[in-house]
C-alpha atoms as a PDB file:
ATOM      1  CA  UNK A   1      38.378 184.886  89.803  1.00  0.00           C
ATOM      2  CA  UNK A   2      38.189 181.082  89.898  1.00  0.00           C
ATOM      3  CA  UNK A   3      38.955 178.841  92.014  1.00  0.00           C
ATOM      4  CA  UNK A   4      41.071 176.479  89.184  1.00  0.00           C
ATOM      5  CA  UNK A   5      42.875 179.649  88.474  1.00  0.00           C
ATOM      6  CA  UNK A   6      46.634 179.057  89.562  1.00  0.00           C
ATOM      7  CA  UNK A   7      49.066 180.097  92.078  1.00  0.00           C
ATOM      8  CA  UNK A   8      51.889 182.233  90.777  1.00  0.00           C
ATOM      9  CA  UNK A   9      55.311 181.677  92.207  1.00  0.00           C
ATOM     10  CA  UNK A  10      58.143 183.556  91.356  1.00  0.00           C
ATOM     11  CA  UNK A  11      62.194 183.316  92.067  1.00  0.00           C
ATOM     12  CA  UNK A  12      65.391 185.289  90.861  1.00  0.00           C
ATOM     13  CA  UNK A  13      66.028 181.702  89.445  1.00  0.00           C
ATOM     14  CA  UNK A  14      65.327 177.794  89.877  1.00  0.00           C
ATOM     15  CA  UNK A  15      65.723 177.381  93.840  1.00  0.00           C
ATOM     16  CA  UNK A  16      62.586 178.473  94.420  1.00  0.00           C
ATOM     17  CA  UNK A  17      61.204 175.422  92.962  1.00  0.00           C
ATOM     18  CA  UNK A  18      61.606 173.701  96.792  1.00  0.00           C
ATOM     19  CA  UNK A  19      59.212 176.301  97.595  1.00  0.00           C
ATOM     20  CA  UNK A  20      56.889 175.051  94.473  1.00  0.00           C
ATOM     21  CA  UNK A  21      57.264 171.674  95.366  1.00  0.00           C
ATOM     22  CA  UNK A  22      56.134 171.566  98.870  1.00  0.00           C
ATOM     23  CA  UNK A  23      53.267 173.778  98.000  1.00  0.00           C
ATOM     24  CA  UNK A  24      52.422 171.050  95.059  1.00  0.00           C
ATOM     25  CA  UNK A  25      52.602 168.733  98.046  1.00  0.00           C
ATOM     26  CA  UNK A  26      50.543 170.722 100.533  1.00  0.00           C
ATOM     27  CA  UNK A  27      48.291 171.756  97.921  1.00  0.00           C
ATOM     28  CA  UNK A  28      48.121 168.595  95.385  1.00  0.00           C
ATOM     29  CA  UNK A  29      45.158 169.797  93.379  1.00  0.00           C
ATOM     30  CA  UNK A  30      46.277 173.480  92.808  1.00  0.00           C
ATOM     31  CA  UNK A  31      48.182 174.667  89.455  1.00  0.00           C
ATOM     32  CA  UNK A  32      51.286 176.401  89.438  1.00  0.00           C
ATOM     33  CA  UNK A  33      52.990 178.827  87.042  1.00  0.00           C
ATOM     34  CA  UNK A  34      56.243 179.354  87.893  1.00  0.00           C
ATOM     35  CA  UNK A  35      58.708 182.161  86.790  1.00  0.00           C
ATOM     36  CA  UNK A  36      62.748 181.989  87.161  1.00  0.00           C
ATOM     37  CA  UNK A  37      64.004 185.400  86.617  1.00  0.00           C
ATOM     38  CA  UNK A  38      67.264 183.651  84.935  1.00  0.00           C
ATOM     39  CA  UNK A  39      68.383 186.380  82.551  1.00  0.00           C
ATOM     40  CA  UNK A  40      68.849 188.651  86.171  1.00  0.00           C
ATOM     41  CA  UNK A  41      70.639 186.258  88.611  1.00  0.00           C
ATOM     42  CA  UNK A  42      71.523 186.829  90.962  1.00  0.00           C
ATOM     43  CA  UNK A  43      69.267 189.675  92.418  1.00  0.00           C
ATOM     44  CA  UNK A  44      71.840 189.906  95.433  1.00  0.00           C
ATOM     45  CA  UNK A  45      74.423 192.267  93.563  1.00  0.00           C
ATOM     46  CA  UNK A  46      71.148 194.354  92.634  1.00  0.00           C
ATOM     47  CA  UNK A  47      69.726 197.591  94.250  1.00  0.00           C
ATOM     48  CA  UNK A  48      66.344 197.129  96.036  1.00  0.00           C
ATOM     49  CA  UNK A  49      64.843 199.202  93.476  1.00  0.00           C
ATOM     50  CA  UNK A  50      65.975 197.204  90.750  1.00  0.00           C
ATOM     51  CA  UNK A  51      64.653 193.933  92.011  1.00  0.00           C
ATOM     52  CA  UNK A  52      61.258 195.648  92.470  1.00  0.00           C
ATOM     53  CA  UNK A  53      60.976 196.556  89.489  1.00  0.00           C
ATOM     54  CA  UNK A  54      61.870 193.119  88.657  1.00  0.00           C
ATOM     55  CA  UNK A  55      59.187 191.939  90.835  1.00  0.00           C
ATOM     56  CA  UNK A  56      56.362 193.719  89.926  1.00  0.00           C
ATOM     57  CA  UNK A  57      56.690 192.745  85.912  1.00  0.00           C
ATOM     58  CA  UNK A  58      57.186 189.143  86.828  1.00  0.00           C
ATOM     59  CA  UNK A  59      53.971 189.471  88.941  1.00  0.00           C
ATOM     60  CA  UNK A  60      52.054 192.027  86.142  1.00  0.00           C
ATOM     61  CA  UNK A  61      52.808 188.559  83.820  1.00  0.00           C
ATOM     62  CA  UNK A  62      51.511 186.556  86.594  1.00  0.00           C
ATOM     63  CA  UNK A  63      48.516 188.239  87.090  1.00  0.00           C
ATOM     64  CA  UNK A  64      47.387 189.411  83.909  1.00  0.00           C
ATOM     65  CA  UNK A  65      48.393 186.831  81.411  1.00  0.00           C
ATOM     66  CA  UNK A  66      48.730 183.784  83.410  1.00  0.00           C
ATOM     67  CA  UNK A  67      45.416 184.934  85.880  1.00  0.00           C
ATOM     68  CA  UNK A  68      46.895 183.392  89.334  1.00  0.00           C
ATOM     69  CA  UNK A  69      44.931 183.953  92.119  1.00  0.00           C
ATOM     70  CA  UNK A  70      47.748 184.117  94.112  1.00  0.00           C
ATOM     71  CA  UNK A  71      51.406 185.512  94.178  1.00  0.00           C
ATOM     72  CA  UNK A  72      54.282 183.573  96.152  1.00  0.00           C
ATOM     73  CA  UNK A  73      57.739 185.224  96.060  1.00  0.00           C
ATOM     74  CA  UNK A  74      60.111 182.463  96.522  1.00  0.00           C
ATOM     75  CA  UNK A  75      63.326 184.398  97.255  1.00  0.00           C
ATOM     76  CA  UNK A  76      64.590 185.667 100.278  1.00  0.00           C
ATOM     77  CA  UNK A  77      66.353 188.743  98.927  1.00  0.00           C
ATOM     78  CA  UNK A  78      63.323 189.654  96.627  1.00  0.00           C
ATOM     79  CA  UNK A  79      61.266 189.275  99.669  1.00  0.00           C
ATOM     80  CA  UNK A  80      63.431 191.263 101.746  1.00  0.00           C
ATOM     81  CA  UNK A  81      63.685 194.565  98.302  1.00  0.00           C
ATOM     82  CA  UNK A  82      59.654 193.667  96.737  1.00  0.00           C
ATOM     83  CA  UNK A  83      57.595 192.196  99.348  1.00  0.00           C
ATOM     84  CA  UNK A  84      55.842 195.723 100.666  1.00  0.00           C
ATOM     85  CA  UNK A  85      55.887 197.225  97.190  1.00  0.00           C
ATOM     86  CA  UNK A  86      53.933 194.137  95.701  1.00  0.00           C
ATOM     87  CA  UNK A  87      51.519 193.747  99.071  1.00  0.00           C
ATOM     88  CA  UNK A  88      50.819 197.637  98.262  1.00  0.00           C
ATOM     89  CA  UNK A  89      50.263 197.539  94.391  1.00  0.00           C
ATOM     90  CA  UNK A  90      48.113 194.279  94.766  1.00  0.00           C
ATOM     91  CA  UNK A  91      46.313 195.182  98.020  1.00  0.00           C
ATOM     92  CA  UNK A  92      42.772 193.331  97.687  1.00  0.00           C
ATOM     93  CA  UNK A  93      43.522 191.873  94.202  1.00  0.00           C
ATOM     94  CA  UNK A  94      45.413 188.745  95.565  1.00  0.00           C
ATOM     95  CA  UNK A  95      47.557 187.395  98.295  1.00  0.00           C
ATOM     96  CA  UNK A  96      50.878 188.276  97.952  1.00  0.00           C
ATOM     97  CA  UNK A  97      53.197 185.693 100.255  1.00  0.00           C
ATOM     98  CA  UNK A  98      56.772 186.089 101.050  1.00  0.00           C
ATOM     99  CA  UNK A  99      58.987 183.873 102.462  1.00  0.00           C
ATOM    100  CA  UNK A 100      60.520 185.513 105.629  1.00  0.00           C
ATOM    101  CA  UNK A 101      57.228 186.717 107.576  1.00  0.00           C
ATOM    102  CA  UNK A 102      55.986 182.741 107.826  1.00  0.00           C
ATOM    103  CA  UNK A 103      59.235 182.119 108.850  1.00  0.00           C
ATOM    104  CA  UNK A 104      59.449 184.843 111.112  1.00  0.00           C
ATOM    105  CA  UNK A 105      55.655 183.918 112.720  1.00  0.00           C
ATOM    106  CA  UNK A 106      56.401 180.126 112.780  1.00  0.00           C
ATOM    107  CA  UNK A 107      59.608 180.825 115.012  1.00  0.00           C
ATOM    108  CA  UNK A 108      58.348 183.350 117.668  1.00  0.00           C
ATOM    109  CA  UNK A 109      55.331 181.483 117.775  1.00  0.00           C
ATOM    110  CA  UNK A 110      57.519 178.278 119.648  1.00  0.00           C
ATOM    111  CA  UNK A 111      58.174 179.657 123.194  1.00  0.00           C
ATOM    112  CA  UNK A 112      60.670 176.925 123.905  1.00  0.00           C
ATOM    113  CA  UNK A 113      63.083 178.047 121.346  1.00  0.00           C
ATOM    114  CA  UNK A 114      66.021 180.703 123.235  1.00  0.00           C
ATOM    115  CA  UNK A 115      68.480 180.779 120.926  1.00  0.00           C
ATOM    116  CA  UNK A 116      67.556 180.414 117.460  1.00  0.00           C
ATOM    117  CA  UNK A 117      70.383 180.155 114.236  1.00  0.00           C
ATOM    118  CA  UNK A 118      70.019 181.797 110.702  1.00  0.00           C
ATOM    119  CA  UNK A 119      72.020 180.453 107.873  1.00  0.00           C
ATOM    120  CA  UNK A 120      71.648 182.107 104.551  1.00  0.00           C
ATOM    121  CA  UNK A 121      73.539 183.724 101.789  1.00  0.00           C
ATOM    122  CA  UNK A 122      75.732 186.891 102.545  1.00  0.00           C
ATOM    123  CA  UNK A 123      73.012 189.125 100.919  1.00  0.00           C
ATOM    124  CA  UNK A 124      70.316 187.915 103.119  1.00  0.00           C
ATOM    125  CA  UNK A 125      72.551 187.834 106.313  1.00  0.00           C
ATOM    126  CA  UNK A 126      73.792 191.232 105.611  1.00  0.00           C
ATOM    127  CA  UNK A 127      70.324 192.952 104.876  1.00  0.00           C
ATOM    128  CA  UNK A 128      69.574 192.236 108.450  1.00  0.00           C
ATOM    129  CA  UNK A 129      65.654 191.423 107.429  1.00  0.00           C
ATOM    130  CA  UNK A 130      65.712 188.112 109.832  1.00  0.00           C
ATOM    131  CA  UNK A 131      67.667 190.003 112.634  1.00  0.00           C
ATOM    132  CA  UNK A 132      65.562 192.968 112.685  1.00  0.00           C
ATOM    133  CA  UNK A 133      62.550 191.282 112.578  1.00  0.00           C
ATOM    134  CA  UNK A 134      63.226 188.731 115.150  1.00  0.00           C
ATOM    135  CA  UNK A 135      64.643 191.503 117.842  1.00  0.00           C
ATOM    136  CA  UNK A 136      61.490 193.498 116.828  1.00  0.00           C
ATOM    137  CA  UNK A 137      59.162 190.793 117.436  1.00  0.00           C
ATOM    138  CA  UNK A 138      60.557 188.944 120.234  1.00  0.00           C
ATOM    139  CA  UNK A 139      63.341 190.611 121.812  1.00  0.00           C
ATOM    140  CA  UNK A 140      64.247 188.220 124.673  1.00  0.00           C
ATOM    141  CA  UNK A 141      65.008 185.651 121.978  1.00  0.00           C
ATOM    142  CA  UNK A 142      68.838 185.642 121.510  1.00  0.00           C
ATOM    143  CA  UNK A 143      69.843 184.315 117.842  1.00  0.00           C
ATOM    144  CA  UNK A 144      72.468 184.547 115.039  1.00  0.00           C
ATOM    145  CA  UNK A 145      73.131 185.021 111.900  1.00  0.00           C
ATOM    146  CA  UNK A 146      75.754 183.116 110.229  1.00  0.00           C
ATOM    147  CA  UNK A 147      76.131 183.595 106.192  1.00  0.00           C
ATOM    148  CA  UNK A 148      77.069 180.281 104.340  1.00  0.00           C
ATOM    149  CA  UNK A 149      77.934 181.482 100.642  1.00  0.00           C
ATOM    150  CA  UNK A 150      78.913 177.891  99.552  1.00  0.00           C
ATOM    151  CA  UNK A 151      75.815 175.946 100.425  1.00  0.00           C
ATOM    152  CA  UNK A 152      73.727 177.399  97.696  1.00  0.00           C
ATOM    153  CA  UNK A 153      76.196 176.759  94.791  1.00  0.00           C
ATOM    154  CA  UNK A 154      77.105 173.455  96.307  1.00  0.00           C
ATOM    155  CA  UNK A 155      73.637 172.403  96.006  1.00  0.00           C
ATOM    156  CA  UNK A 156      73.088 173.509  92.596  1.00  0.00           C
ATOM    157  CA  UNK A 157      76.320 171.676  91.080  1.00  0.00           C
ATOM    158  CA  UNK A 158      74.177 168.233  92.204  1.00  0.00           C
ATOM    159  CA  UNK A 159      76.514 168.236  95.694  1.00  0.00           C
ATOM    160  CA  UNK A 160      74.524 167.129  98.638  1.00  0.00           C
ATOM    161  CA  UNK A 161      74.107 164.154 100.645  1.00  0.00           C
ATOM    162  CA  UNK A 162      77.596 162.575  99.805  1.00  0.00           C
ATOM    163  CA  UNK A 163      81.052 163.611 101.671  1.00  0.00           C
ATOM    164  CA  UNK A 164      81.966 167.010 100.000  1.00  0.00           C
ATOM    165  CA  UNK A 165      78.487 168.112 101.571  1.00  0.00           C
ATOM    166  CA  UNK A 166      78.947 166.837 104.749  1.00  0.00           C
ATOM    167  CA  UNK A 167      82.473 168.445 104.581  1.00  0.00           C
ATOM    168  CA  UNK A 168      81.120 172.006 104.071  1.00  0.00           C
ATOM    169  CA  UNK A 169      78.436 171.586 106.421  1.00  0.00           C
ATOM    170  CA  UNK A 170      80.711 170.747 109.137  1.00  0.00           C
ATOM    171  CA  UNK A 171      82.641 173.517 108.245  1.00  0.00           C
ATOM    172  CA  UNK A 172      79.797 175.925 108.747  1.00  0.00           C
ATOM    173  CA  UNK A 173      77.909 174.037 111.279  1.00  0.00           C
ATOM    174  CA  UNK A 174      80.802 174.183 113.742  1.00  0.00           C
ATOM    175  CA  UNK A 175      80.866 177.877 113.502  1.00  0.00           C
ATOM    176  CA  UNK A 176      81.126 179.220 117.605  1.00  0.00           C
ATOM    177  CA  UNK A 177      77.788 181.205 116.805  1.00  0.00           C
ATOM    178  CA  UNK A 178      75.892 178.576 116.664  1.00  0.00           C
ATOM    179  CA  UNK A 179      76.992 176.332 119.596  1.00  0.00           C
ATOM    180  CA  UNK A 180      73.757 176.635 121.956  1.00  0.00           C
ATOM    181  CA  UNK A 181      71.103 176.705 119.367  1.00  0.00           C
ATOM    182  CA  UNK A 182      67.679 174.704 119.760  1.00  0.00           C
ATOM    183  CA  UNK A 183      66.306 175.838 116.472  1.00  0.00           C
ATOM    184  CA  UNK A 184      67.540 177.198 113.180  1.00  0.00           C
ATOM    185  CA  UNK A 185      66.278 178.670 110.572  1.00  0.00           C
ATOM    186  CA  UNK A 186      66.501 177.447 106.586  1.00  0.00           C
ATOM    187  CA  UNK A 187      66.935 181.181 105.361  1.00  0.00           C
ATOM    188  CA  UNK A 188      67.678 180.285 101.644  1.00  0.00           C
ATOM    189  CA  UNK A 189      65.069 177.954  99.674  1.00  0.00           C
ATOM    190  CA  UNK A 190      68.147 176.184  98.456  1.00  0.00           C
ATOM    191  CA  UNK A 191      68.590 174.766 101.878  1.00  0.00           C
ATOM    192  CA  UNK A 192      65.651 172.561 101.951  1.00  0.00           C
ATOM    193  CA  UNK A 193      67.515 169.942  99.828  1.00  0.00           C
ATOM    194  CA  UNK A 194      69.960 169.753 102.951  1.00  0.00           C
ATOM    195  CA  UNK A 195      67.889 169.695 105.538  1.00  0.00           C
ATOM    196  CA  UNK A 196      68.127 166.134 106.325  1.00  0.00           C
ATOM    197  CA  UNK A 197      72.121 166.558 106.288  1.00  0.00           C
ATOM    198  CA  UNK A 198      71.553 169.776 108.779  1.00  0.00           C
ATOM    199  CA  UNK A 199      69.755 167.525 111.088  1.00  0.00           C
ATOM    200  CA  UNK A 200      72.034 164.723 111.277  1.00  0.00           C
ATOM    201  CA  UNK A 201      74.869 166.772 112.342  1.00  0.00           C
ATOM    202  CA  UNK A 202      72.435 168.244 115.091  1.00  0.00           C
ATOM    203  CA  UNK A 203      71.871 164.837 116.424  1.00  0.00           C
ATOM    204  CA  UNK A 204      67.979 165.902 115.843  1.00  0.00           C
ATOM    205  CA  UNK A 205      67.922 167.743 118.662  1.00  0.00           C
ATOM    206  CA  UNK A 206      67.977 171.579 117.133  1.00  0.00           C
ATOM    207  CA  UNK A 207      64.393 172.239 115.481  1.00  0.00           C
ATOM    208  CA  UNK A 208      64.982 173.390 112.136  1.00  0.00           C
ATOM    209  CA  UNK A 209      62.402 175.540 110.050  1.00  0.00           C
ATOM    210  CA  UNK A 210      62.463 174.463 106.290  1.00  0.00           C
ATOM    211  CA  UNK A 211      61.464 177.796 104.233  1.00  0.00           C
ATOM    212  CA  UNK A 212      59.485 175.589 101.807  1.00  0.00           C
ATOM    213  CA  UNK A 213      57.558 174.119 104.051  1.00  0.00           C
ATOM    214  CA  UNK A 214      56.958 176.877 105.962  1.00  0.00           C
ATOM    215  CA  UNK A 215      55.647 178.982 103.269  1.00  0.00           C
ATOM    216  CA  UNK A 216      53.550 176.019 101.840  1.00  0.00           C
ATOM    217  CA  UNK A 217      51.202 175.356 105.011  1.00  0.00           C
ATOM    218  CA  UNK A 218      50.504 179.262 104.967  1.00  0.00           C
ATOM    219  CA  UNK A 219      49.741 179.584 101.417  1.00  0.00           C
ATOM    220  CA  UNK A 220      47.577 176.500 102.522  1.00  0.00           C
ATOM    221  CA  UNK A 221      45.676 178.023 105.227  1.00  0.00           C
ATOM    222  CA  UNK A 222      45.329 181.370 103.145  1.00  0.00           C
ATOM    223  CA  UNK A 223      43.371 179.994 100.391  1.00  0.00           C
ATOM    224  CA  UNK A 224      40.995 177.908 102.658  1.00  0.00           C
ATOM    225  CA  UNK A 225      40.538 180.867 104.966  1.00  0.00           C
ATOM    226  CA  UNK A 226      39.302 182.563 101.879  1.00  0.00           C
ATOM    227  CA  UNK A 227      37.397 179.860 100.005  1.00  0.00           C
ATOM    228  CA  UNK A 228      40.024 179.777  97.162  1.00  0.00           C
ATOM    229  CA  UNK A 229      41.371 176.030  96.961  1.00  0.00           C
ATOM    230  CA  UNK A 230      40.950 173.911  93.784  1.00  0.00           C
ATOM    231  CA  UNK A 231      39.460 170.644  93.458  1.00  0.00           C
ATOM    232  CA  UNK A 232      41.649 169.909  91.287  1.00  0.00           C
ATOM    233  CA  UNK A 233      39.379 169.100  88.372  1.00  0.00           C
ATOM    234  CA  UNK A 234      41.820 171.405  85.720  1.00  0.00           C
ATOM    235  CA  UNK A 235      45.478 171.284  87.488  1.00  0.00           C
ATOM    236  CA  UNK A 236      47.979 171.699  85.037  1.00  0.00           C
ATOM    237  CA  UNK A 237      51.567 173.594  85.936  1.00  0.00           C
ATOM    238  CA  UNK A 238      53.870 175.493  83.446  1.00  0.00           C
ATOM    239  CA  UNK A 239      57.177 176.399  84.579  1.00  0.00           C
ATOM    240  CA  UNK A 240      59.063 179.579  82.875  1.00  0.00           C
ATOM    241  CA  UNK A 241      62.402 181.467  82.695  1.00  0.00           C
ATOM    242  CA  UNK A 242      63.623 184.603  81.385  1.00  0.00           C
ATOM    243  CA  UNK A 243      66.954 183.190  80.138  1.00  0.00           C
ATOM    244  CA  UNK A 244      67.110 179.872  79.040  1.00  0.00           C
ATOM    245  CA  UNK A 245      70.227 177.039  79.464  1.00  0.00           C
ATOM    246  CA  UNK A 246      69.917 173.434  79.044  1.00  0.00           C
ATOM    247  CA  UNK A 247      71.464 173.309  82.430  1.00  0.00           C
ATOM    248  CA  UNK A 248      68.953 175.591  83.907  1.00  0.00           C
ATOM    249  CA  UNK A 249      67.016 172.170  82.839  1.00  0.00           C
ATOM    250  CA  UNK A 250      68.339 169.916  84.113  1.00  0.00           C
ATOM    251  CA  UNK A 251      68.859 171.437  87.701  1.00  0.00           C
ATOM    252  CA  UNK A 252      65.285 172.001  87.893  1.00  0.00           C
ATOM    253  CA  UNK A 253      65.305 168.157  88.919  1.00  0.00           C
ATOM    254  CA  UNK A 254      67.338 168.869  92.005  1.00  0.00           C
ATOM    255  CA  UNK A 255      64.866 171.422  93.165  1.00  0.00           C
ATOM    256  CA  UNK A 256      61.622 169.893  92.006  1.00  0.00           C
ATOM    257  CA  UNK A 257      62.146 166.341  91.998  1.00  0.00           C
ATOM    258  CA  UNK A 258      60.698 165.372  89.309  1.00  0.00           C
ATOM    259  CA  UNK A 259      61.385 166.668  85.436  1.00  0.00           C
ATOM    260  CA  UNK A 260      60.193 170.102  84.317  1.00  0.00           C
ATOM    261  CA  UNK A 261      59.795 171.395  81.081  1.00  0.00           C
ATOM    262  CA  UNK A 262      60.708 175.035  81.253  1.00  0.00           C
ATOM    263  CA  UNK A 263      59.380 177.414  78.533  1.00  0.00           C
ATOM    264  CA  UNK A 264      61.591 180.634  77.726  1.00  0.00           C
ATOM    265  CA  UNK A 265      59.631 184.405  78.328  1.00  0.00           C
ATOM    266  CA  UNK A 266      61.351 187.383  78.104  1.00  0.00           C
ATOM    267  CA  UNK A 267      59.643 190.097  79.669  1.00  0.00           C
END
């Protein structure tokens, strides 16, 4: 496999693009083919054996036809129902990256964090991935779990940084559970879009982990741990979706920040 070959990153739709473009940012030279499972949103009101098999034909595409050298799943919930079924099936092919484990390692890893927030959608929150983990890993480390089902919506209608999203984020932010926090966690790759909003309301003193990021710096160390980084010479991205709108379009802006030609494949 070559090194110019790109990195495959895959969502149940477009808000997996922050994820995308902090890894375009960490990773500048690399190419990307992205696929937004559109026709299937959202993969929360599916069974976890649904949205693996989901997974592993979006990744069969990625990996066959498109030849990445690398597989990011940029959804919480299909990292939460696909991750271990994709790590197995792929095991010593590629790496396969998920976005809660980073998360999980980056937070445990910061022994001056003792109470640590989750905000997320109801799916994720309810699944229990983040809790379990978290007790499992460190268990002295108190935390909670709050969902926020408006945030993600709200972000994809174009509201953020203006009053309604302040509004909302009061609303949520204010929630008892989350009183004594020094850190929180981004558990939905909408949220990076709001992250500047989050921190403003914490007065910047609550550490907040930003999914995208996150998952971009270990992607990052991954492929230069193996010798697998670009130079960039043959970069070129290509964004797809299984169900195509003309507002899936034009939201991709919000997420990428920057305009995206997306290309319809059913699979």
């Amino acid at each position: 496999m070559s090194n110019h070959n790109p990195i495959g990153i895959f969502d149940s739709g477009i808000g997996g693009l922050t994820v995308a473009s902090a890894i375009k940012r960490a990773l500048p030279n690399e190419s990307i083919v992205y696929y937004g499972d559109t026709a299937h949103l959202p993969y929360g009101d599916k069974s976890k054996e649904l949205i693996a098999q989901y997974a592993v034909s979006i990744t069969d595409f990625l990996l066959k036809e498109k030849n990445c050298k690398a597989i990011v799943i940029a959804c919480n919930t299909a990292s939460a129902a696909a991750y271990e079924t994709l790590r197995d099936s792929y095991k010593g092919t590629v790496p396969v990256i998920n976005v809660i484990d980073p998360m999980i390692e980056e937070v445990i890893s910061d022994d001056a964090l003792s109470n640590v927030g989750i905000i997320a959608t109801k799916t994720t929150v309810n699944s229990g991935v983040y809790q379990e983990k978290l007790s499992r890993r460190k268990p002295k480390l108190e935390y909670h779990a709050l969902a926020t089902p408006l945030l993600a919506s709200m972000i994809e209608e174009g509201f953020y940084n203006n009053t309604i999203s302040e509004a909302v984020l009061k609303e949520y932010l204010s929630d008892s559970s989350l009183k004594d926090i020094n850190g929180l966690v981004l558990a939905c790759t909408h949220y990076p879009l709001i992250k500047k909003e989050i921190d403003r309301f914490f007065h910047g003193k609550v550490k907040i982990f930003d999914s995208a990021e996150v998952v971009a710096r270990k992607l990052k160390w991954i492929l230069e741990k193996e010798h697998m980084t670009s130079d960039g010479a043959m970069a070129e991205d290509h964004f797809y979706v299984s169900d195509y709108t003309a507002a899936f379009e034009a939201a991709t802006r919000i997420f990428f920040a920057r305009e995206v030609k997306l290309e319809l494949c059913k699979l």
